[in-house]
N, C-alpha and C. Protein backbone atom coordinates (compact mmCIF):
# COMPACT_ATOMS: atom_id res chain seq x y z
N UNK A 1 -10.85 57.55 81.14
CA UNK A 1 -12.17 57.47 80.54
C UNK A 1 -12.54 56.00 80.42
N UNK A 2 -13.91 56.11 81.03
CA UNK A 2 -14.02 54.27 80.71
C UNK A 2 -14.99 53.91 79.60
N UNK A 3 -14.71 52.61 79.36
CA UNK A 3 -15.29 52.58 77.81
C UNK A 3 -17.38 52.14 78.02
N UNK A 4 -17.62 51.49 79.19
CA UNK A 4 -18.81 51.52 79.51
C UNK A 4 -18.67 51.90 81.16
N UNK A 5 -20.13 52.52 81.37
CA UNK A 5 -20.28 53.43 82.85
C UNK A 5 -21.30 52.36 83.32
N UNK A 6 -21.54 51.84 84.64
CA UNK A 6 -22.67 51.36 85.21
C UNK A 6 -22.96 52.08 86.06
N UNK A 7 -24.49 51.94 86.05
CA UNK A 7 -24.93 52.61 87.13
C UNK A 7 -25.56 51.75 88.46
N UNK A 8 -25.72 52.32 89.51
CA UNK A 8 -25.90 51.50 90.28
C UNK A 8 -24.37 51.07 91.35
N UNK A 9 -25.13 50.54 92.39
CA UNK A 9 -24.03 49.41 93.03
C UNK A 9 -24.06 48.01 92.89
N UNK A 10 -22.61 47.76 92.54
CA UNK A 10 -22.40 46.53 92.05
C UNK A 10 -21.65 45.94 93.01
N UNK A 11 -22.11 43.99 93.04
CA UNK A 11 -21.62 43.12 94.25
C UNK A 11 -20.04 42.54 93.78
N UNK A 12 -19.14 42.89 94.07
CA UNK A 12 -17.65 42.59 93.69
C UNK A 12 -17.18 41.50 94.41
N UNK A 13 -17.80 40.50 95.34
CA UNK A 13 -17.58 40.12 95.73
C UNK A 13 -16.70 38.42 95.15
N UNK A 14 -17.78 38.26 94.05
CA UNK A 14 -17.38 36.98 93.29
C UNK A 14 -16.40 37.26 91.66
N UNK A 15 -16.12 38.32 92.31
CA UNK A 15 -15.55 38.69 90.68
C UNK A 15 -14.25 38.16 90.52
N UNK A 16 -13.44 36.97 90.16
CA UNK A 16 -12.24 36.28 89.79
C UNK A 16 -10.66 37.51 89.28
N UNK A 17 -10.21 38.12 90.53
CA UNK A 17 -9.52 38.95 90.52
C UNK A 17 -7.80 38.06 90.21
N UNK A 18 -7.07 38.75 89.61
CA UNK A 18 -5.83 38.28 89.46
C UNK A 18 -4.66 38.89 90.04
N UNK A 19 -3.87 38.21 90.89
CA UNK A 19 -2.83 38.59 92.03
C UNK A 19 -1.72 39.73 91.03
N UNK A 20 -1.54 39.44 89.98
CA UNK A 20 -0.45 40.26 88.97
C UNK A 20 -0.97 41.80 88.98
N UNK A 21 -1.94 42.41 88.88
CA UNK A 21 -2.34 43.59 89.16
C UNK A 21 -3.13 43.85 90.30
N UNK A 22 -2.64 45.14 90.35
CA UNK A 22 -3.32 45.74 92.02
C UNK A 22 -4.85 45.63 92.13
N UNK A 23 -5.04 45.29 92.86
CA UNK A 23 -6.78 45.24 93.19
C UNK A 23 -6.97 46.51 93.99
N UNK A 24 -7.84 47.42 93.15
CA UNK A 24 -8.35 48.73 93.60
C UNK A 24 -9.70 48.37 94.77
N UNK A 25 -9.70 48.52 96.11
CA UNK A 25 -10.57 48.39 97.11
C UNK A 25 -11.30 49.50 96.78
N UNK A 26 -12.87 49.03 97.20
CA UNK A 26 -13.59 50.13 97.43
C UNK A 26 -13.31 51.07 98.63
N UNK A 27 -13.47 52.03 97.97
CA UNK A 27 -13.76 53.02 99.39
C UNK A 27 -15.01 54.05 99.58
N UNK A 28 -15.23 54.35 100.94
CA UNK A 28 -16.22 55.41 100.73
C UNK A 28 -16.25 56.32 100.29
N UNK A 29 -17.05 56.88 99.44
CA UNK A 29 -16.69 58.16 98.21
C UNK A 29 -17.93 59.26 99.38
N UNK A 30 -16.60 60.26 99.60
CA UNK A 30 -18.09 61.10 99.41
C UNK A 30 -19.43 61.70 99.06
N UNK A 31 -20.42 61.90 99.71
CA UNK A 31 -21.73 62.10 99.26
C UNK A 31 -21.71 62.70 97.32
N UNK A 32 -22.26 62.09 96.61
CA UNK A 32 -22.43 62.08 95.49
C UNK A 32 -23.86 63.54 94.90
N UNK A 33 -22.79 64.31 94.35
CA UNK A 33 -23.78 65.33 93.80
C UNK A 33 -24.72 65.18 92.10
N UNK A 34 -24.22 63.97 92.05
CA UNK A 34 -24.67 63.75 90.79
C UNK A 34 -24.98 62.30 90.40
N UNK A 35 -25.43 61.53 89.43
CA UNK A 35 -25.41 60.12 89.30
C UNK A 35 -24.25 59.76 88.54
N UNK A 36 -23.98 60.85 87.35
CA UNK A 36 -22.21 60.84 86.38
C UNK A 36 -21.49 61.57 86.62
N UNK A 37 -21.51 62.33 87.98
CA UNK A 37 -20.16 63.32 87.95
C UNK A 37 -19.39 61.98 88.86
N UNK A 38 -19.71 60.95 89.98
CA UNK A 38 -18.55 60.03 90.22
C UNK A 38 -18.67 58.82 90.30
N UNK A 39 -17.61 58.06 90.13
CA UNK A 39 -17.20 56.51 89.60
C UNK A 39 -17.82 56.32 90.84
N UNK A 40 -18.28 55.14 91.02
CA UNK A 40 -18.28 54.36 92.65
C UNK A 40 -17.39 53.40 92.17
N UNK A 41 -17.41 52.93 93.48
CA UNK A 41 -16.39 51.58 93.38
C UNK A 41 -16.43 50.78 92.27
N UNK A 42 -17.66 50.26 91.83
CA UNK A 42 -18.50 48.80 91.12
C UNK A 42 -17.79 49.15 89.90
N UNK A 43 -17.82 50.99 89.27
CA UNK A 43 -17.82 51.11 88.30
C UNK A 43 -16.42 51.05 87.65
N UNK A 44 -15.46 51.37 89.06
CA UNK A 44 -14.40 51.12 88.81
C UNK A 44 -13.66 49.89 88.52
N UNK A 45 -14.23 49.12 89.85
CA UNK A 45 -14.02 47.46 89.22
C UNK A 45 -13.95 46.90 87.59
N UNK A 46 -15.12 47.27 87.09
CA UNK A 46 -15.90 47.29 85.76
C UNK A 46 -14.97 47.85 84.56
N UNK A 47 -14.39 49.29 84.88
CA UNK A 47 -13.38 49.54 84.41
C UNK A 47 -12.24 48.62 84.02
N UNK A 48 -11.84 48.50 85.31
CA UNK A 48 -10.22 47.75 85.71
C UNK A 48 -10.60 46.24 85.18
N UNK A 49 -11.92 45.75 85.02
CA UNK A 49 -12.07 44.45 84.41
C UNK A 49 -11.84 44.14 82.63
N UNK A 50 -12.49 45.38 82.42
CA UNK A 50 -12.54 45.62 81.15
C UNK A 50 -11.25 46.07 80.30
N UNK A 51 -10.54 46.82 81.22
CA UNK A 51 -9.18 46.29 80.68
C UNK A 51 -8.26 45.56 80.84
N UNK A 52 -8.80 44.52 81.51
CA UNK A 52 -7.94 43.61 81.78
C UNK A 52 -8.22 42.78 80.31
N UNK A 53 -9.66 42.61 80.29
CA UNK A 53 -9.91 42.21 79.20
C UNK A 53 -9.26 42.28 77.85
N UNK A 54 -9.12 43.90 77.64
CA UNK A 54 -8.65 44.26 76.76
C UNK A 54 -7.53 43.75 76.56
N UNK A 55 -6.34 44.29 77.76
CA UNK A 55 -5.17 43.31 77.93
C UNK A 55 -4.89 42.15 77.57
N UNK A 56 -5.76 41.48 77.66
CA UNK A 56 -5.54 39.79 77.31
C UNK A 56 -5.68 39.59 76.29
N UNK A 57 -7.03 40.46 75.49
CA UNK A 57 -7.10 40.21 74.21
C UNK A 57 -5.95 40.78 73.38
N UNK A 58 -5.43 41.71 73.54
CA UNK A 58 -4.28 42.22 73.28
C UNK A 58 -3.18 41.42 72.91
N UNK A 59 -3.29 40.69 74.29
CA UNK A 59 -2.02 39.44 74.40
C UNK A 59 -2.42 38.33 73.30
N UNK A 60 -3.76 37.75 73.25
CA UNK A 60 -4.01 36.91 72.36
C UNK A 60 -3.59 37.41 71.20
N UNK A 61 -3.83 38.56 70.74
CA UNK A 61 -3.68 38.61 69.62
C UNK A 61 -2.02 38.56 69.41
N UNK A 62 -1.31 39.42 69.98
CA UNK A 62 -0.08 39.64 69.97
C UNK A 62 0.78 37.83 69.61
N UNK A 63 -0.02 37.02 70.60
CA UNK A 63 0.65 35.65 70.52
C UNK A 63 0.13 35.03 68.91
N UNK A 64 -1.35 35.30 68.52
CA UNK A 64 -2.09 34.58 67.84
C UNK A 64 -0.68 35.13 66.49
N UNK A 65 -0.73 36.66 66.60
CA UNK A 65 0.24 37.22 65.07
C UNK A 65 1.91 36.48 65.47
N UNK A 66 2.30 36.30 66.53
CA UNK A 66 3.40 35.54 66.56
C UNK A 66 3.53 34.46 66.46
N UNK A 67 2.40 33.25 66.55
CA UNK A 67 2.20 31.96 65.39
C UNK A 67 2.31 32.13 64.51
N UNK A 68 1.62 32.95 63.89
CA UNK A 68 1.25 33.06 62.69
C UNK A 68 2.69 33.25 61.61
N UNK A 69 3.27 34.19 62.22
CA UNK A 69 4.78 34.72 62.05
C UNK A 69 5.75 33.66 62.19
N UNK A 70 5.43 32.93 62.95
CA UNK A 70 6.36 31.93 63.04
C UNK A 70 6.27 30.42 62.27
N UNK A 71 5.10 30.33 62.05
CA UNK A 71 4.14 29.57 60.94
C UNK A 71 4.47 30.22 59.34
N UNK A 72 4.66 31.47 59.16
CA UNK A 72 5.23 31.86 58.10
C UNK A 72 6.65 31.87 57.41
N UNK A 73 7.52 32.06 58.89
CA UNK A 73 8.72 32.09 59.13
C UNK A 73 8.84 30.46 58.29
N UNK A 74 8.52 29.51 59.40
CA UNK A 74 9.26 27.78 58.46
C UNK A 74 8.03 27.36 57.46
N UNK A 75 7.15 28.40 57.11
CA UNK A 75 6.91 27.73 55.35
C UNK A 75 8.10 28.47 54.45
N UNK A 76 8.35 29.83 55.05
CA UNK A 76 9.11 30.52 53.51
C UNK A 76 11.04 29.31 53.99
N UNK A 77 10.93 28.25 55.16
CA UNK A 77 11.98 28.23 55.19
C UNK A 77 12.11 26.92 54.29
N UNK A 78 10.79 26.07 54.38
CA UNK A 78 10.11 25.30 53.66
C UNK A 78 10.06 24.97 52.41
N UNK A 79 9.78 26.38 51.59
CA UNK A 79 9.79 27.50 50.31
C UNK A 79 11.18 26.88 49.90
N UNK A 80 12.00 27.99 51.27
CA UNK A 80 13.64 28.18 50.59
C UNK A 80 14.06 27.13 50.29
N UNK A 81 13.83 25.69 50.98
CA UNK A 81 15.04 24.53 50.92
C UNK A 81 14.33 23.67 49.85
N UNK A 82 12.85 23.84 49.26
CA UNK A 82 12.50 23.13 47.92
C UNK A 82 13.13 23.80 46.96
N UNK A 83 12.99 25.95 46.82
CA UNK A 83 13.80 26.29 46.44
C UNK A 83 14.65 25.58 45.63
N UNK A 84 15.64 25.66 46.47
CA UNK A 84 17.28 25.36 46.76
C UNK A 84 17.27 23.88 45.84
N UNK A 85 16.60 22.98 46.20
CA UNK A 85 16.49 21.28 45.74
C UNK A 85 16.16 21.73 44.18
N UNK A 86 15.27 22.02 44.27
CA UNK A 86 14.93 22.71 42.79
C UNK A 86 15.75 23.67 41.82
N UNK A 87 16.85 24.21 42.51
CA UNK A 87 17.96 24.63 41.57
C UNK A 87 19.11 23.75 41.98
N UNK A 88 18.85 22.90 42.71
CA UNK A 88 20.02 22.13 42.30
C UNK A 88 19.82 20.82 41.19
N UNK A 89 18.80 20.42 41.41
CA UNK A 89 18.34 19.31 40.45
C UNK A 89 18.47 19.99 39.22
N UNK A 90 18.06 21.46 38.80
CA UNK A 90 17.86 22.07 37.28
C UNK A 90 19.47 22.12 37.34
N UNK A 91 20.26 22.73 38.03
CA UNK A 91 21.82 22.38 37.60
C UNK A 91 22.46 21.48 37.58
N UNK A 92 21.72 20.14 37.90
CA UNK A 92 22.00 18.55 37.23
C UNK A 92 21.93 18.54 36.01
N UNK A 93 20.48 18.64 35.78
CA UNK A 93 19.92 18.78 34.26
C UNK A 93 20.55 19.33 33.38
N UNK A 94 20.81 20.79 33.76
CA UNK A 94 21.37 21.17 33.06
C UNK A 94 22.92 20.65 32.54
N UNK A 95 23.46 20.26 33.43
CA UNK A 95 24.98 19.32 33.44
C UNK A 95 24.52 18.11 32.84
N UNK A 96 23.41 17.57 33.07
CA UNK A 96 22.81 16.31 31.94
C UNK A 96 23.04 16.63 30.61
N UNK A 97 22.34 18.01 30.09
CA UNK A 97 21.94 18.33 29.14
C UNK A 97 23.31 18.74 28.29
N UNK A 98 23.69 19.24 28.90
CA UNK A 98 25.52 19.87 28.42
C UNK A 98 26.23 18.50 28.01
N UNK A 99 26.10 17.78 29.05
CA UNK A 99 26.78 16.45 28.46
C UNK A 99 26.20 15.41 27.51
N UNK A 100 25.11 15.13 27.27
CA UNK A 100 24.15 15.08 26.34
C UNK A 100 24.35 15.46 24.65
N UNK A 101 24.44 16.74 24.68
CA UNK A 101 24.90 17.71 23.96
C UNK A 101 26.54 17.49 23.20
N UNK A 102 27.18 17.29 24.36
CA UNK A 102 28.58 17.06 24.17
C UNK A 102 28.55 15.34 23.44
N UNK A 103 28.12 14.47 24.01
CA UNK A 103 28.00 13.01 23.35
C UNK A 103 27.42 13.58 22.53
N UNK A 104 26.47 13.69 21.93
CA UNK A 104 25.77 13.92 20.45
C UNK A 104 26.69 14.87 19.82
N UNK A 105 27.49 15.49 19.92
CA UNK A 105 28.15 16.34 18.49
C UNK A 105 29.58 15.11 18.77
N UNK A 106 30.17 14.53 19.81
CA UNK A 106 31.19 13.45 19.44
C UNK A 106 30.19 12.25 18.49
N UNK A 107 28.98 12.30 18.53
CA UNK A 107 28.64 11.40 17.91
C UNK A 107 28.39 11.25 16.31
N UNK A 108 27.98 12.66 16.49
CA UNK A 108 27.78 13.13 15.08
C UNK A 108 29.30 13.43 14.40
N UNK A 109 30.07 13.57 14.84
CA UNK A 109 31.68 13.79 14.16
C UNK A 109 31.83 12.29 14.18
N UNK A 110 31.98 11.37 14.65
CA UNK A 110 32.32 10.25 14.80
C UNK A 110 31.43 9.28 13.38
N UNK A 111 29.94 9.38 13.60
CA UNK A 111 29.31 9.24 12.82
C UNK A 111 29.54 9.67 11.06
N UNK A 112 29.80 11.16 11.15
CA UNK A 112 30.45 11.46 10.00
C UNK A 112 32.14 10.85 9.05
N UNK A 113 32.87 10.68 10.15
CA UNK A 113 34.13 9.81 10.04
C UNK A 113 33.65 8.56 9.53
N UNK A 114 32.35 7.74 10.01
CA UNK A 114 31.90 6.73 9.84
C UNK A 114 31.41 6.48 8.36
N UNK A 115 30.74 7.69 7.79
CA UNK A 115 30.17 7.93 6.80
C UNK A 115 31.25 8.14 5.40
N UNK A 116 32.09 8.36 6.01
CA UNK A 116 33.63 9.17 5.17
C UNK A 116 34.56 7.73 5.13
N UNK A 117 34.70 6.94 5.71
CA UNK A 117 35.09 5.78 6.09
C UNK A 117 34.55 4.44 4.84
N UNK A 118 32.97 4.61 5.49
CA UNK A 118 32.47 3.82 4.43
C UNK A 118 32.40 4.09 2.77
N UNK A 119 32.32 5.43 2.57
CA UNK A 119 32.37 5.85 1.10
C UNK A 119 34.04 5.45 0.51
N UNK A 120 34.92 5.28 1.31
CA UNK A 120 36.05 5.11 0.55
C UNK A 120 35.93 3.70 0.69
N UNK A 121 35.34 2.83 1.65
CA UNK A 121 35.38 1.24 1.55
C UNK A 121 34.51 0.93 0.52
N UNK A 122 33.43 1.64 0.08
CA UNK A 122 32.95 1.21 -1.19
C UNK A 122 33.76 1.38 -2.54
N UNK A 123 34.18 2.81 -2.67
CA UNK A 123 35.12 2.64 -3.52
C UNK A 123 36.20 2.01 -3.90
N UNK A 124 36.83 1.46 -2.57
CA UNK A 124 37.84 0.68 -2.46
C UNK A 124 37.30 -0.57 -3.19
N UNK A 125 35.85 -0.92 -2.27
CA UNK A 125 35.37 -2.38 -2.90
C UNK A 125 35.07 -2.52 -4.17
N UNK A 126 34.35 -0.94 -4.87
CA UNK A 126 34.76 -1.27 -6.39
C UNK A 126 35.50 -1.75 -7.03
N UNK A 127 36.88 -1.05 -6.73
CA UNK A 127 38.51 -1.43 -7.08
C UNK A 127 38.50 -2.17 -6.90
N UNK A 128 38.36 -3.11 -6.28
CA UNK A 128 38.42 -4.74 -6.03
C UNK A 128 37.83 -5.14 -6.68
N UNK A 129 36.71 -5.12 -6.83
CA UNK A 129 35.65 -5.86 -7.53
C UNK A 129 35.91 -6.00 -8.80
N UNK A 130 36.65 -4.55 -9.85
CA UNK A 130 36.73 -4.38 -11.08
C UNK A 130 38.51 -5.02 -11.07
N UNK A 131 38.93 -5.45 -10.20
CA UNK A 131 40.02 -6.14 -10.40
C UNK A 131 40.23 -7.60 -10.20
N UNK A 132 39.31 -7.83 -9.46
CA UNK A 132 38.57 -9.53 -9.39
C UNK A 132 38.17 -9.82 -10.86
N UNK A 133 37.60 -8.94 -11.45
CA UNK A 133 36.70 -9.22 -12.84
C UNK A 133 37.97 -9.24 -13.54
N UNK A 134 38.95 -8.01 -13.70
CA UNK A 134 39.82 -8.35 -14.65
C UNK A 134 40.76 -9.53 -14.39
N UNK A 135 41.33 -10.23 -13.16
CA UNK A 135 41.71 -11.38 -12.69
C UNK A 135 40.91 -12.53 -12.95
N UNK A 136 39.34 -12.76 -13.02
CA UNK A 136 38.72 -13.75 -13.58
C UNK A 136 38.61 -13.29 -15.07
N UNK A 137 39.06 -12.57 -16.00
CA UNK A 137 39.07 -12.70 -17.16
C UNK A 137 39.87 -12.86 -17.48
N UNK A 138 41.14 -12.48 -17.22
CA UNK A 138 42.77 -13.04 -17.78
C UNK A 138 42.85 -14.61 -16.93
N UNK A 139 42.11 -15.05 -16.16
CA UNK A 139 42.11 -16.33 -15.49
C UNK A 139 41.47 -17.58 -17.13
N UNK A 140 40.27 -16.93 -17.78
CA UNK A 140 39.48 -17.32 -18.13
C UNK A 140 40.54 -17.47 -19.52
N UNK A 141 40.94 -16.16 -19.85
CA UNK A 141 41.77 -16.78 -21.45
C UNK A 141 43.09 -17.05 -20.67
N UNK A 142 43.73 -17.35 -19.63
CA UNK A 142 44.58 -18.26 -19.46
C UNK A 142 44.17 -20.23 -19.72
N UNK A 143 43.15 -20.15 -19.34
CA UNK A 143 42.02 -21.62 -18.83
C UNK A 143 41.97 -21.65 -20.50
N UNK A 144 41.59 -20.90 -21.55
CA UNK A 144 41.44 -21.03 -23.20
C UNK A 144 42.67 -21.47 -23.64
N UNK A 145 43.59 -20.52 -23.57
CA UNK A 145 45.07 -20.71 -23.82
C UNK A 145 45.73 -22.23 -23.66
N UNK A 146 45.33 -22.11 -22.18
CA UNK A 146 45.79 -23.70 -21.56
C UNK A 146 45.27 -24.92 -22.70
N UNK A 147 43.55 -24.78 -22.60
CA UNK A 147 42.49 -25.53 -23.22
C UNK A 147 43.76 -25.78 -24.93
N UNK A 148 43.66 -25.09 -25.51
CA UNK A 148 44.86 -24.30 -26.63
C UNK A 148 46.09 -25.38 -26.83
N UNK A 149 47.11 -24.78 -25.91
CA UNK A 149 47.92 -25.67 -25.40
C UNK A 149 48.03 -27.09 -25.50
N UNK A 150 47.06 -27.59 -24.62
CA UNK A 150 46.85 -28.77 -24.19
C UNK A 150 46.42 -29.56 -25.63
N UNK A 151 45.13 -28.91 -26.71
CA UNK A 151 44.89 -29.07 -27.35
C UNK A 151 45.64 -29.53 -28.78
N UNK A 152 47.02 -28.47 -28.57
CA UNK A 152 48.12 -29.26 -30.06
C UNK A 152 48.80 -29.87 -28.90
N UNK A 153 48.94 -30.12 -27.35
CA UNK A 153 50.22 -30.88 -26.84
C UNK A 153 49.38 -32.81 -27.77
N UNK A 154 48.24 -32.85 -27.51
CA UNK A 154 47.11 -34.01 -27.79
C UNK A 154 47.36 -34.34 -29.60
N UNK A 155 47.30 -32.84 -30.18
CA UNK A 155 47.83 -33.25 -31.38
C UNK A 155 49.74 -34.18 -31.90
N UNK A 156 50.19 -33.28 -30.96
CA UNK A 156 51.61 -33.43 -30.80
C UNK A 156 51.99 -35.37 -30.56
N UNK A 157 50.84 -35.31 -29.06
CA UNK A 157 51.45 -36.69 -28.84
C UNK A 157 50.39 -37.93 -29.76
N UNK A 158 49.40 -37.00 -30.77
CA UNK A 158 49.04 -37.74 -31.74
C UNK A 158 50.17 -38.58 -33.06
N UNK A 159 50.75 -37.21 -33.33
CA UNK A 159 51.76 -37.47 -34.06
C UNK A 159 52.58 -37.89 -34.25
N UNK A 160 53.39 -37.77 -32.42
CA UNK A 160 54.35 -39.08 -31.99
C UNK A 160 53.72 -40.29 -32.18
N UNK A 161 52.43 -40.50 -31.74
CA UNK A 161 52.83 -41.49 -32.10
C UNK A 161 52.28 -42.47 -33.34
N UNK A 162 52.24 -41.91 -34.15
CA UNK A 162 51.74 -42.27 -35.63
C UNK A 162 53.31 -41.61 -35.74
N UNK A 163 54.24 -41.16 -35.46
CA UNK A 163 55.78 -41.56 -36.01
C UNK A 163 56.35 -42.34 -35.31
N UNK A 164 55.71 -42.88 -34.01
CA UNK A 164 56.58 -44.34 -33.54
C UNK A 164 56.27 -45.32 -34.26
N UNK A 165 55.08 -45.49 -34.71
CA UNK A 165 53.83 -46.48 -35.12
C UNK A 165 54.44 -46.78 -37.35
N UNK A 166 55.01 -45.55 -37.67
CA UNK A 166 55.38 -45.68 -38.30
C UNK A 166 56.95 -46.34 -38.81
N UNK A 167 57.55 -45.64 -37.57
CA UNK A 167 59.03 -46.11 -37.23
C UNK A 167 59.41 -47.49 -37.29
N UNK A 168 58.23 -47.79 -36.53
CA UNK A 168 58.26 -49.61 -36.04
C UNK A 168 57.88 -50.35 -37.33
N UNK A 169 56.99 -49.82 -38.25
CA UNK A 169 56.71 -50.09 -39.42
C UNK A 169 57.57 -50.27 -40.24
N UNK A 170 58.56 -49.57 -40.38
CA UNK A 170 59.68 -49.71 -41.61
C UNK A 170 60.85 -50.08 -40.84
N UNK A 171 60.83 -50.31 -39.48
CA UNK A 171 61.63 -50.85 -39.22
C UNK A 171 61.51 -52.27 -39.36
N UNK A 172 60.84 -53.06 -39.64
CA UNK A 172 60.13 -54.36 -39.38
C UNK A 172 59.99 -54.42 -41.13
């Protein structure tokens, strides 16, 4: 069945035929009882052109969906290997983040030791401090004592010598 009928005779002469399929020659058709009961040659040509046509378009398309397919093919491959970069970088991160994680709680224990550390160096430095004070106060009535001391040694060597002074007196 052909998809358009011509009527008439048609000149085949210039029509750009292709060696890959058979070229149907005209022949003489017997006397014709009708104008649509038979093909003539022209119409057959017309036929056989028209699907060639078809054919090709066929083929175009067939090639056009196998770009296309293949154009789809290396974006999803495209896709896959950003993909891929993209879970590997997030399982950096994430190994960032874990370790991250891990320094900050050594830090915070460490920090706390730090905190536990210093509260006994203050207390410690109290103790010191309130033992410095009691060391500068037994320093201070030692320094009185001395002051004391020193104070009848002055009387003492007053007395000597108002008893040498006297000595020499009645000795004379």
């Amino acid at each position: 069945m052909f998809f358009f009928k011509r009527r008439g005779k048609t000149d085949t002469s210039n029509i750009p035929v292709s060696n890959d399929l058979p070229m149907v020659q005209p022949q003489e058709s017997p006397p014709k009882t009708s104008a649509y009961d038979v093909i003539n040659s022209g119409d057959l040509l017309f036929g056989v052109s028209v699907g060639r046509f078809i054919m090709a378009h066929t083929d175009l398309l067939a090639l056009w969906s196998r770009l296309k397919a293949d154009e789809a093919a290396r974006e999803a491959e495209v896709q896959a290997a950003s993909a891929q970069e993209l879970s590997a970088t997030i399982e950096e991160v994430n190994a960032s983040v874990e370790e991250a994680a891990a320094a900050h709680h050594q830090l915070s224990k460490l920090a706390e030791t730090n905190r536990s550390a210093l509260a006994e160096m203050d207390r410690l430095l109290k103790v010191v401090a309130t033992g410095i004070q009691h060391v500068r106060d037994q320093l201070n009535e030692v320094n009185h004592r001395f002051n004391q001391v020193n104070q009848i040694g002055e009387e003492v060597a007053e007395i000597a010598e108002q008893t040498n002074l006297l000595a020499l007196n009645a000795a004379i």
